[in-house]
C-alpha atoms as a PDB file:
ATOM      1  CA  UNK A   1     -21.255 -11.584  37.831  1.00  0.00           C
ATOM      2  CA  UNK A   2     -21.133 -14.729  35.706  1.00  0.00           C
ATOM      3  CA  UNK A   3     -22.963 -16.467  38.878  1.00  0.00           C
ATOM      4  CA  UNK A   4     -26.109 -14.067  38.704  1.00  0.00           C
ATOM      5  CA  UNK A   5     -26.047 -14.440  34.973  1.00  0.00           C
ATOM      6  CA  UNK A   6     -26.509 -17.949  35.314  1.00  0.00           C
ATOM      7  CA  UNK A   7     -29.178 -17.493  38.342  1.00  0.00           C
ATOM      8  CA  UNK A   8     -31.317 -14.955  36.415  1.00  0.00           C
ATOM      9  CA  UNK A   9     -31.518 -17.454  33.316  1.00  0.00           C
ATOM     10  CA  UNK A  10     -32.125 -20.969  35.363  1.00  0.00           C
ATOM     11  CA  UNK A  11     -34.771 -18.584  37.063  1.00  0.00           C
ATOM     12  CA  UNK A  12     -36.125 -16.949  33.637  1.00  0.00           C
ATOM     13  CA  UNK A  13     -36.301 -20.449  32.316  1.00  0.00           C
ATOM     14  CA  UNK A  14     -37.782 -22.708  34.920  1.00  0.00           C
ATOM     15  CA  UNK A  15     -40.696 -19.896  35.276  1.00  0.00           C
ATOM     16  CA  UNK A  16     -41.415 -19.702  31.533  1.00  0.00           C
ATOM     17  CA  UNK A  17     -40.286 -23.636  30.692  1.00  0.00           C
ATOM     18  CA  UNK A  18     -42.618 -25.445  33.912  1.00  0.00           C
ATOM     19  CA  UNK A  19     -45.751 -22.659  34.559  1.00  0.00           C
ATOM     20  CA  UNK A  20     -48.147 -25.899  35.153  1.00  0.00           C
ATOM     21  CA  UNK A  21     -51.038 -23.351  34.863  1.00  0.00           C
ATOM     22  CA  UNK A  22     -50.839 -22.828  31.039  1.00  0.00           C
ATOM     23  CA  UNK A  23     -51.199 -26.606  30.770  1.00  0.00           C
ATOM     24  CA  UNK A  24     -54.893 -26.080  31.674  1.00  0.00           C
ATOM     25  CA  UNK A  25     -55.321 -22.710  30.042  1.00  0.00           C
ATOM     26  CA  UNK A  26     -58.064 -22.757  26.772  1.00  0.00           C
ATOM     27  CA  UNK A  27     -57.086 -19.035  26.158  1.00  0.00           C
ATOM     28  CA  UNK A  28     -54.330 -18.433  22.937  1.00  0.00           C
ATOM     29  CA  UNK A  29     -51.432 -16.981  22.812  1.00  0.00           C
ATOM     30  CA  UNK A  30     -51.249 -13.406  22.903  1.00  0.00           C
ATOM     31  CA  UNK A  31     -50.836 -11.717  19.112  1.00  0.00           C
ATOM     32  CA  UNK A  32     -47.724 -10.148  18.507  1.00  0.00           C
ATOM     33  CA  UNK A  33     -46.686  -7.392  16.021  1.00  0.00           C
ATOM     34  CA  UNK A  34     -46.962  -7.922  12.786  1.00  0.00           C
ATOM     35  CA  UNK A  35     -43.594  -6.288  11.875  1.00  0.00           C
ATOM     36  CA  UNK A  36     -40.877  -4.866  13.887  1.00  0.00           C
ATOM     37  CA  UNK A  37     -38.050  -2.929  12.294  1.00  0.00           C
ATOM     38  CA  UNK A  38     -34.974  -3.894  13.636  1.00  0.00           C
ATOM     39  CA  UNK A  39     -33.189  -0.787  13.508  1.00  0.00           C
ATOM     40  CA  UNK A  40     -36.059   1.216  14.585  1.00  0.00           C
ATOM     41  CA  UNK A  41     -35.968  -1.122  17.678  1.00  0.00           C
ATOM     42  CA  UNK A  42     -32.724  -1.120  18.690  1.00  0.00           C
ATOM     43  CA  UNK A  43     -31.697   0.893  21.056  1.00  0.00           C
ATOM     44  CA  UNK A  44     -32.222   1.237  25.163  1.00  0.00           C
ATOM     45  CA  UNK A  45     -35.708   0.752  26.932  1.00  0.00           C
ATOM     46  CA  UNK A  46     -36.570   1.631  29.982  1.00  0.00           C
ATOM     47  CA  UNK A  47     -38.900  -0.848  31.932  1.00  0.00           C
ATOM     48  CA  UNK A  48     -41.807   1.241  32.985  1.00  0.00           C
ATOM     49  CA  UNK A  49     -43.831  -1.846  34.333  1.00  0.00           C
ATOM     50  CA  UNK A  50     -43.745  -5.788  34.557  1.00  0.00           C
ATOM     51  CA  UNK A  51     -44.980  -8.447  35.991  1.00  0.00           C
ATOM     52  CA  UNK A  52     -43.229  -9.641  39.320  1.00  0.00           C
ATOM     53  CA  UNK A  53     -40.736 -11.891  38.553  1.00  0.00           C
ATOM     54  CA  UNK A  54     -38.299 -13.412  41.320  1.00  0.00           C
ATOM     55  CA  UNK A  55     -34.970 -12.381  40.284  1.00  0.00           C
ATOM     56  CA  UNK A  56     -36.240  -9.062  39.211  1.00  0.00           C
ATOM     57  CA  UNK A  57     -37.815  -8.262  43.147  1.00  0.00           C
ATOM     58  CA  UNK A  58     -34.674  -6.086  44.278  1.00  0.00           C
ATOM     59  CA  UNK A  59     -34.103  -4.113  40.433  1.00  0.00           C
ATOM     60  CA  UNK A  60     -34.176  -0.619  40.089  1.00  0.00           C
ATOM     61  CA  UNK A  61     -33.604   1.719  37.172  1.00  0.00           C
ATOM     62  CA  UNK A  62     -33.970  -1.362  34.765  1.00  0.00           C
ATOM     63  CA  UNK A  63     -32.778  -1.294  30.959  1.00  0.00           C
ATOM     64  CA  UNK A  64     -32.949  -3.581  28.267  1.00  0.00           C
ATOM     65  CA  UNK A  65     -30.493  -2.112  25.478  1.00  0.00           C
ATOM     66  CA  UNK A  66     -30.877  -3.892  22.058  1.00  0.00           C
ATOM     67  CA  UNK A  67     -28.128  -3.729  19.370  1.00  0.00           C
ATOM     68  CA  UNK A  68     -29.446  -4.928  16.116  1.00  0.00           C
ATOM     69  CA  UNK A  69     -27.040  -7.641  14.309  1.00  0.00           C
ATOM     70  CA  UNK A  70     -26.904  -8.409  10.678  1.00  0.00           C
ATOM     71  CA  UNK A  71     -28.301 -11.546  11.015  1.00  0.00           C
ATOM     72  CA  UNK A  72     -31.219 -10.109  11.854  1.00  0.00           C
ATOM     73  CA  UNK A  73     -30.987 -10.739  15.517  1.00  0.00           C
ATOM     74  CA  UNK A  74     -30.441  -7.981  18.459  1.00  0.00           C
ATOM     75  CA  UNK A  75     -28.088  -8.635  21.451  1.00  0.00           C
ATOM     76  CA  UNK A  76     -29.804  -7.405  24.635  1.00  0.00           C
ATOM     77  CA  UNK A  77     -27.940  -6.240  27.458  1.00  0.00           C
ATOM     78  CA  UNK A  78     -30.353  -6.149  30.879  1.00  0.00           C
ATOM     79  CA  UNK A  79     -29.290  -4.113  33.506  1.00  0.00           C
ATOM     80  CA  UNK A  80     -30.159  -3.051  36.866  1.00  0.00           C
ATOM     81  CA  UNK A  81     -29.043  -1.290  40.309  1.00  0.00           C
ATOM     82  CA  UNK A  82     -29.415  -4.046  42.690  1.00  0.00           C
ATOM     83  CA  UNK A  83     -31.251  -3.245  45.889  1.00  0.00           C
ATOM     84  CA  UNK A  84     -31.351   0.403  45.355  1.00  0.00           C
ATOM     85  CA  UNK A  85     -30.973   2.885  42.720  1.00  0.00           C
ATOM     86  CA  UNK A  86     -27.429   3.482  43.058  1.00  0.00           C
ATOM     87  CA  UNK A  87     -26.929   0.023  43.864  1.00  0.00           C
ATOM     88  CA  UNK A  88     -24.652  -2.251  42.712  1.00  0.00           C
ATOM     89  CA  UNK A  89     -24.686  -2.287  38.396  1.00  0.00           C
ATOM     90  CA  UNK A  90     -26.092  -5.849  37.493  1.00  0.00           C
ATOM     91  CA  UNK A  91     -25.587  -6.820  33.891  1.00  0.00           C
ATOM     92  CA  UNK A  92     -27.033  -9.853  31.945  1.00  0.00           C
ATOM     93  CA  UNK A  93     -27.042 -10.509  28.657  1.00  0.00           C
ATOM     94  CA  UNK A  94     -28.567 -12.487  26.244  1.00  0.00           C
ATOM     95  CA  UNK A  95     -29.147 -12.613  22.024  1.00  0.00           C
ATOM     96  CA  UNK A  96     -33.084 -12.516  20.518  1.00  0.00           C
ATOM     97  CA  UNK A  97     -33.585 -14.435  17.421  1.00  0.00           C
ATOM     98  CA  UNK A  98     -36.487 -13.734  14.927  1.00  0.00           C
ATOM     99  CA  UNK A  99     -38.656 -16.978  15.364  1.00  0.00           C
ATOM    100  CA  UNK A 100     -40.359 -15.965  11.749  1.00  0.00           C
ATOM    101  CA  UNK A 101     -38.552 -15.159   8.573  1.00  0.00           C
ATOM    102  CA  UNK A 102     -37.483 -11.775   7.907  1.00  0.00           C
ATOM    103  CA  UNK A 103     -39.829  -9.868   5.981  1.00  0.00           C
ATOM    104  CA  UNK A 104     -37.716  -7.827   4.175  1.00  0.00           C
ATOM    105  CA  UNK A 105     -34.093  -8.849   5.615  1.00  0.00           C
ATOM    106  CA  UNK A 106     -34.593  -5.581   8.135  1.00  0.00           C
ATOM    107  CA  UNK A 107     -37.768  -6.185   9.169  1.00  0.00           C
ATOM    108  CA  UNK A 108     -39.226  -9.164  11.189  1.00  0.00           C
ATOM    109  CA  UNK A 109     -42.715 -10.317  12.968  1.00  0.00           C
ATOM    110  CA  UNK A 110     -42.810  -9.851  16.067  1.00  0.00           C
ATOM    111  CA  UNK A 111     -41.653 -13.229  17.766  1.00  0.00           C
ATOM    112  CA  UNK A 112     -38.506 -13.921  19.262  1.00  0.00           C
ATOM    113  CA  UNK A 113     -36.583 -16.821  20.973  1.00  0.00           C
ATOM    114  CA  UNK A 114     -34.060 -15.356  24.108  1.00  0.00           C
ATOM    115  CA  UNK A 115     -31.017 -17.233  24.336  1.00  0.00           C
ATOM    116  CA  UNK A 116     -27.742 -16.706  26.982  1.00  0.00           C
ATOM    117  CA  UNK A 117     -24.856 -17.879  26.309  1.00  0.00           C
ATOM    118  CA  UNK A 118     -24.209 -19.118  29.802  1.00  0.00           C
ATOM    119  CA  UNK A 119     -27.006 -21.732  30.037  1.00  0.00           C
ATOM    120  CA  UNK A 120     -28.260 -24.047  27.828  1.00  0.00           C
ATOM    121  CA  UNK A 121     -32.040 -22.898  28.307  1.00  0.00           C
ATOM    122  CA  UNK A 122     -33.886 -20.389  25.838  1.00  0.00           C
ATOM    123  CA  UNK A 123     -37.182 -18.733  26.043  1.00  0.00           C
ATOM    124  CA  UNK A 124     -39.576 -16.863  23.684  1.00  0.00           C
ATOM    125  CA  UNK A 125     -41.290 -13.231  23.849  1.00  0.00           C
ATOM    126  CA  UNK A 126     -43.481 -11.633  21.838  1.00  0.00           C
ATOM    127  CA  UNK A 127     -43.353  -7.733  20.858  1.00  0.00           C
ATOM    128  CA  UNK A 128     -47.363  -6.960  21.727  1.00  0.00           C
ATOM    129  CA  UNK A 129     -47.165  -3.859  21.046  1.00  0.00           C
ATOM    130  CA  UNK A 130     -45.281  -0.891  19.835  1.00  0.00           C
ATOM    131  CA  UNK A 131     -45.871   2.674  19.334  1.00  0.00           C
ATOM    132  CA  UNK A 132     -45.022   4.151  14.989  1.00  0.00           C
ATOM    133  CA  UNK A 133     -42.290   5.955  16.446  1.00  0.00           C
ATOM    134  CA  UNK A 134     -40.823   3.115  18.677  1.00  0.00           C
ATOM    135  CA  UNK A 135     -41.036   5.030  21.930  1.00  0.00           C
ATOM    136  CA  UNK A 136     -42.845   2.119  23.666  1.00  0.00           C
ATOM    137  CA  UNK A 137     -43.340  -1.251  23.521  1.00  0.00           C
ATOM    138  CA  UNK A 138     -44.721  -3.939  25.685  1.00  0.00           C
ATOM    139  CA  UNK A 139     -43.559  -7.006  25.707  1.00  0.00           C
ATOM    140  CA  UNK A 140     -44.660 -11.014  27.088  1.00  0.00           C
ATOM    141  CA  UNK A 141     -44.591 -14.267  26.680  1.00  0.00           C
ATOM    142  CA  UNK A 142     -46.996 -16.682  25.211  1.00  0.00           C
ATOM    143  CA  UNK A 143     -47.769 -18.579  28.845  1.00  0.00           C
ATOM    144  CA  UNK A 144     -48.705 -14.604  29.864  1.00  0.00           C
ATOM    145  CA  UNK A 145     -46.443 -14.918  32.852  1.00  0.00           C
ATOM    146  CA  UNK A 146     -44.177 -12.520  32.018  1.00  0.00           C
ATOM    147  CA  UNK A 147     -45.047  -8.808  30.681  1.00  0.00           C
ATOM    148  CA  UNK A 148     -42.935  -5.758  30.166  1.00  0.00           C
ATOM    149  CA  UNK A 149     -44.279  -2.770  29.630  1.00  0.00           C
ATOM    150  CA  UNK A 150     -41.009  -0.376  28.302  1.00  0.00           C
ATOM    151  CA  UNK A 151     -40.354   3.097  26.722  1.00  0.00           C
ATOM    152  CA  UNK A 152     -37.400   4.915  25.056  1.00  0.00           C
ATOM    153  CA  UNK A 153     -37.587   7.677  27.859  1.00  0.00           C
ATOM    154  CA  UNK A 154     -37.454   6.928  31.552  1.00  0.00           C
ATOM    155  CA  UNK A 155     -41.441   7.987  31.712  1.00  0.00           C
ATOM    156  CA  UNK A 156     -44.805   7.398  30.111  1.00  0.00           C
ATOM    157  CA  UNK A 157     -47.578   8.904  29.793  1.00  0.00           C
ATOM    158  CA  UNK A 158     -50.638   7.661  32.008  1.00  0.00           C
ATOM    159  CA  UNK A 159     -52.851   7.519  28.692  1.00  0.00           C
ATOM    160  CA  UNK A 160     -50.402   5.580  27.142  1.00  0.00           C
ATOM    161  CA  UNK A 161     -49.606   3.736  30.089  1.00  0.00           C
ATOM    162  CA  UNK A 162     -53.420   2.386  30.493  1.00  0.00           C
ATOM    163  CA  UNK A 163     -53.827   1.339  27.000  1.00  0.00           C
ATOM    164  CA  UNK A 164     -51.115  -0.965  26.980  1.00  0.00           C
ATOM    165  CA  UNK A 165     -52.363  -2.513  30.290  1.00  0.00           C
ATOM    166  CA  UNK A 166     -55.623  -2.522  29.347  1.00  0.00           C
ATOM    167  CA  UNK A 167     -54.594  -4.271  26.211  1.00  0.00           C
ATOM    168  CA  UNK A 168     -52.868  -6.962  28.446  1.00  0.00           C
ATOM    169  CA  UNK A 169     -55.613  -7.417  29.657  1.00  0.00           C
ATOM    170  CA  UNK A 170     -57.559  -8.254  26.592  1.00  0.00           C
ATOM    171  CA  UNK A 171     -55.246 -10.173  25.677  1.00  0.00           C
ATOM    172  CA  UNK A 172     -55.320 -12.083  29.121  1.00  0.00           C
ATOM    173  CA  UNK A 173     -52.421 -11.339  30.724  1.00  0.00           C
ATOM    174  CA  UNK A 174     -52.921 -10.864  35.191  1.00  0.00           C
ATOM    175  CA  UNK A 175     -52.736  -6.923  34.751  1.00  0.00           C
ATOM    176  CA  UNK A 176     -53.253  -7.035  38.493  1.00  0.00           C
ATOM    177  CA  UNK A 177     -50.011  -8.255  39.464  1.00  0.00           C
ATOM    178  CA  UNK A 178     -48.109  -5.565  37.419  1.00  0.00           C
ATOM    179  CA  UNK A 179     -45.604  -3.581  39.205  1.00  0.00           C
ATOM    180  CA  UNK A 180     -44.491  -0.272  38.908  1.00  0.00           C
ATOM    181  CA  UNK A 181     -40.270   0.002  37.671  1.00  0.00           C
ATOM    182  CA  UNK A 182     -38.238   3.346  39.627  1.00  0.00           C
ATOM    183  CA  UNK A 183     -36.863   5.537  37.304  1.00  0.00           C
ATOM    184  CA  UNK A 184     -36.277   8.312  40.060  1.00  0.00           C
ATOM    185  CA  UNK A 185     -33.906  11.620  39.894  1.00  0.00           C
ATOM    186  CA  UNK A 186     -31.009   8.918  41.912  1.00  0.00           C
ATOM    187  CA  UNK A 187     -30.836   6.515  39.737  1.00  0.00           C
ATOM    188  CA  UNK A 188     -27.306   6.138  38.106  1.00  0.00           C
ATOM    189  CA  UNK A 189     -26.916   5.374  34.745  1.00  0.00           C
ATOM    190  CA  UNK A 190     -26.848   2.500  33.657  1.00  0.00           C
END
């Protein structure tokens, strides 16, 4: 287990850390919330949608469950059935750190920096979006090479579904390239 936690970070890393396109790119970062609520937030997504990403291509029934910590960070535990959707439980986990002061010591902007304990490397996302009632979210990275679109239920609606996308979009993310997460009756809990 400690081998694919290692993998899926070297792998998260090298794609986010060496993505020789962005070097040539004249478009800005994406914009990120203006405040996320930490408590609100925490809590277990389910990844509706993404961009392919290499260590993700045999996940089903994906999760990201966030656990807010004093400090104002969450620790996020990603899991997945591996290869089918009651495959194998994968499990990696990581700790997201406000990159922006705390607004109000439970509150924060909407940038974060991913560290793992397991490999020296970090990474940062941005929350893009998020719904009053925290039932989705979408989620990317400033290079746009990575996108998550995620809810607090194992479905979404196809209005809301299509104005997060098309938001990516405008924002300039390859909405193309975004692949569609199982969530079907099989899948065992995570």
């Amino acid at each position: 287990m400690r081998f694919l936690t290692i993998i899926f970070a070297v792998l998260i890393c090298s794609t986010l850390s060496f993505d020789l396109s962005s070097l040539f790119s004249r478009t800005e970062p994406p914009v990120s919330a203006s405040e996320v609520d930490l408590t609100k937030y925490s809590g277990t997504w389910y990844e509706i949608a993404r961009l392919p990403l290499f260590f993700e291509r045999h996940c089903y029934c994906s999760t990201a469950t966030y656990t807010a910590q004093p400090d104002g960070s969450f620790d996020i535990e990603n899991s997945c059935r591996w290869k089918a959707p009651n495959g194998e439980l994968q499990l990696s986990n990581s700790r997201a750190v406000p990159t922006d002061s705390a607004i109000d010591g439970t509150k924060t902007t909407g940038n974060f920096e991913i560290k793992y304990s397991s490999v020296p490397f970090s990474f940062t996302y941005k929350v893009l979006a998020l719904d009053k009632d925290y039932q989705y979210a979408m989620v990317g990275t400033s290079k746009k090479s990575h996108l998550w679109i995620l809810s607090k239920t194992k479905t979404m609606s196809d209005d809301v579904y299509y104005k997060l996308v098309d938001q990516a979009l405008a924002e300039g993310f390859d909405v193309s390239k975004i692949l569609m997460s199982y969530h079907g009756p099989e899948c065992s809990e995570n």
